[in-house]
Protein backbone atom coordinates (compact mmCIF):
# COMPACT_ATOMS: atom_id res chain seq x y z
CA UNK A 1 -15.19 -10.29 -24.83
CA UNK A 2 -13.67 -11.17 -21.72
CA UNK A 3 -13.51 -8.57 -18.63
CA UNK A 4 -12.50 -8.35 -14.93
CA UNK A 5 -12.51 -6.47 -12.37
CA UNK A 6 -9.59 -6.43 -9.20
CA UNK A 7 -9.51 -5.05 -6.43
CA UNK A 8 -6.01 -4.33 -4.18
CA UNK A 9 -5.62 -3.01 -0.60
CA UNK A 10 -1.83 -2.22 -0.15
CA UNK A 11 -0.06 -2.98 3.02
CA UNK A 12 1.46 0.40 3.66
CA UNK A 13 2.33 3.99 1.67
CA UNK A 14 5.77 2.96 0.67
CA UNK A 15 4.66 -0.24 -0.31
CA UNK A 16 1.72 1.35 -2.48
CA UNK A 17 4.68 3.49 -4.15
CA UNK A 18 6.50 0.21 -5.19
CA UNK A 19 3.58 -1.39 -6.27
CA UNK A 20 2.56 1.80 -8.79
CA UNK A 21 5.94 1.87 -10.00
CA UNK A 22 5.63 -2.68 -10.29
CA UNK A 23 2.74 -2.00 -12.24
CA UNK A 24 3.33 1.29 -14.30
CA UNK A 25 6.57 -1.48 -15.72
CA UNK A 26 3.66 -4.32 -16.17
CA UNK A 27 1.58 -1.93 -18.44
CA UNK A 28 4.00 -1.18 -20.37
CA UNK A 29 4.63 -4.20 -21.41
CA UNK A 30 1.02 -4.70 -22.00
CA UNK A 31 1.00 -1.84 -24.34
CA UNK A 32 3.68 -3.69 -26.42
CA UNK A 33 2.95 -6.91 -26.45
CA UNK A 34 -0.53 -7.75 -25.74
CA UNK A 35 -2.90 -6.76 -28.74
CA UNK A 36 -5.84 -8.71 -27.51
CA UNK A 37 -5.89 -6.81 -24.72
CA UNK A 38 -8.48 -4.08 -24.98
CA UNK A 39 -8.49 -2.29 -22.32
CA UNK A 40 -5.96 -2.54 -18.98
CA UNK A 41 -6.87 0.80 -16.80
CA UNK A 42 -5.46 1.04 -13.51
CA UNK A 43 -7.15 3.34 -10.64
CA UNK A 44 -6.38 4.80 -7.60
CA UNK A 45 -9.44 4.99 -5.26
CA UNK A 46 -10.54 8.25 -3.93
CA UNK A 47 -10.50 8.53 -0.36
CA UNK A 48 -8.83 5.17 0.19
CA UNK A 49 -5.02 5.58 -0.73
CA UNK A 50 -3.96 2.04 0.08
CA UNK A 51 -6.31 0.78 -2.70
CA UNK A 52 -6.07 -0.06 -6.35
CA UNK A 53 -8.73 -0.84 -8.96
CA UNK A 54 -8.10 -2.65 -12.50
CA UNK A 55 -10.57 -2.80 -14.59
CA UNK A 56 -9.11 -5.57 -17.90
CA UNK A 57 -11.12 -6.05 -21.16
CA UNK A 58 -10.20 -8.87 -23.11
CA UNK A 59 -10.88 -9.63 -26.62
CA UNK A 60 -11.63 -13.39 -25.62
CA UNK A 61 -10.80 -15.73 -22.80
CA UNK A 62 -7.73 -16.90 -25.01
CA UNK A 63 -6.44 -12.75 -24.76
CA UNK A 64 -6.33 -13.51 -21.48
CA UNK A 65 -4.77 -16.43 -21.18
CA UNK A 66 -2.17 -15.00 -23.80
CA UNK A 67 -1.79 -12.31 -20.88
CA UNK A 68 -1.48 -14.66 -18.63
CA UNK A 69 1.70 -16.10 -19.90
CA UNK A 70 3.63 -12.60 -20.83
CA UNK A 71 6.80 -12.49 -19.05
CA UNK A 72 6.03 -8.85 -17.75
CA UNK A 73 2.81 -10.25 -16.56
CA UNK A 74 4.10 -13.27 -14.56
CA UNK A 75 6.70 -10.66 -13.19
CA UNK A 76 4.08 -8.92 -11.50
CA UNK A 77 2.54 -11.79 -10.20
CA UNK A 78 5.57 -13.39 -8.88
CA UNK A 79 5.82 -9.64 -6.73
CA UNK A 80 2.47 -8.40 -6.18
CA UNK A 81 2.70 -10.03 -2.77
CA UNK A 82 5.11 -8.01 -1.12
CA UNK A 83 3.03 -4.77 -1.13
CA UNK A 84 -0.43 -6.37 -0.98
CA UNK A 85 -3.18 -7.11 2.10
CA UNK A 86 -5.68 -8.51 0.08
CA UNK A 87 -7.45 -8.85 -3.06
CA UNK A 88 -10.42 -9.85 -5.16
CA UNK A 89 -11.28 -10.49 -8.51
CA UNK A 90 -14.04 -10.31 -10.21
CA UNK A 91 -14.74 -11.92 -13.42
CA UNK A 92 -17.62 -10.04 -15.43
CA UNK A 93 -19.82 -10.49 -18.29
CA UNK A 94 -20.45 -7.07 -20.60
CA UNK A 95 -23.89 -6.33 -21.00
CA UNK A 96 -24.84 -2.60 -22.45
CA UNK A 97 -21.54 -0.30 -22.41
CA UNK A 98 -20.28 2.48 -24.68
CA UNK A 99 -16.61 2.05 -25.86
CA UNK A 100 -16.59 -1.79 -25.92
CA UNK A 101 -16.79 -3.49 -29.16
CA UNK A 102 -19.96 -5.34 -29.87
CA UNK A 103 -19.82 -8.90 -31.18
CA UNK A 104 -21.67 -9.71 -34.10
């Protein structure tokens, strides 16, 4: 398994608008075309409306390099800027979980 975490402060409320609707587009196209991805949850943050939390779960690194090259993906790359502050990723490693395939 492969998993990350990011983190996204928006600039402004009507930019945080076009950004949910730039991503709502981007999972979609994850839902279609992107088996090796596991799981791709999107979050609001409670208390902090100019933030967004993804939380990704790849089958393997190559999943996520396979994301990595979707058109729908390197759309929202190529626009992510124009509604975001700052960001940080944050590349994990699973240890115990429920939900999460095991390996072996």
């Amino acid at each position: 398994m492969f998993a990350l975490v990011v983190r996204f402060d928006l600039q402004d409320a009507a930019k945080a608008g076009a950004f949910d609707r730039l991503v709502a587009e981007t999972v979609n196209g994850i839902i279609q075309h992107e088996p090796g991805t596991l799981v791709y949850s999107t979050h609001t943050v409670e208390n902090e409306p100019l933030a967004r939390v993804f939380y990704e779960v790849y089958r393997d690194r190559d999943a996520f390099e396979e994301h990595e090259r979707q058109p729908h993906t390197k759309h929202f790359l190529s626009e992510r800027d124009k509604y975001v502050s700052s960001s940080r990723v944050e590349f994990l490693t699973p240890a115990a979980a429920k939900g999460l395939p095991t390996e072996g």
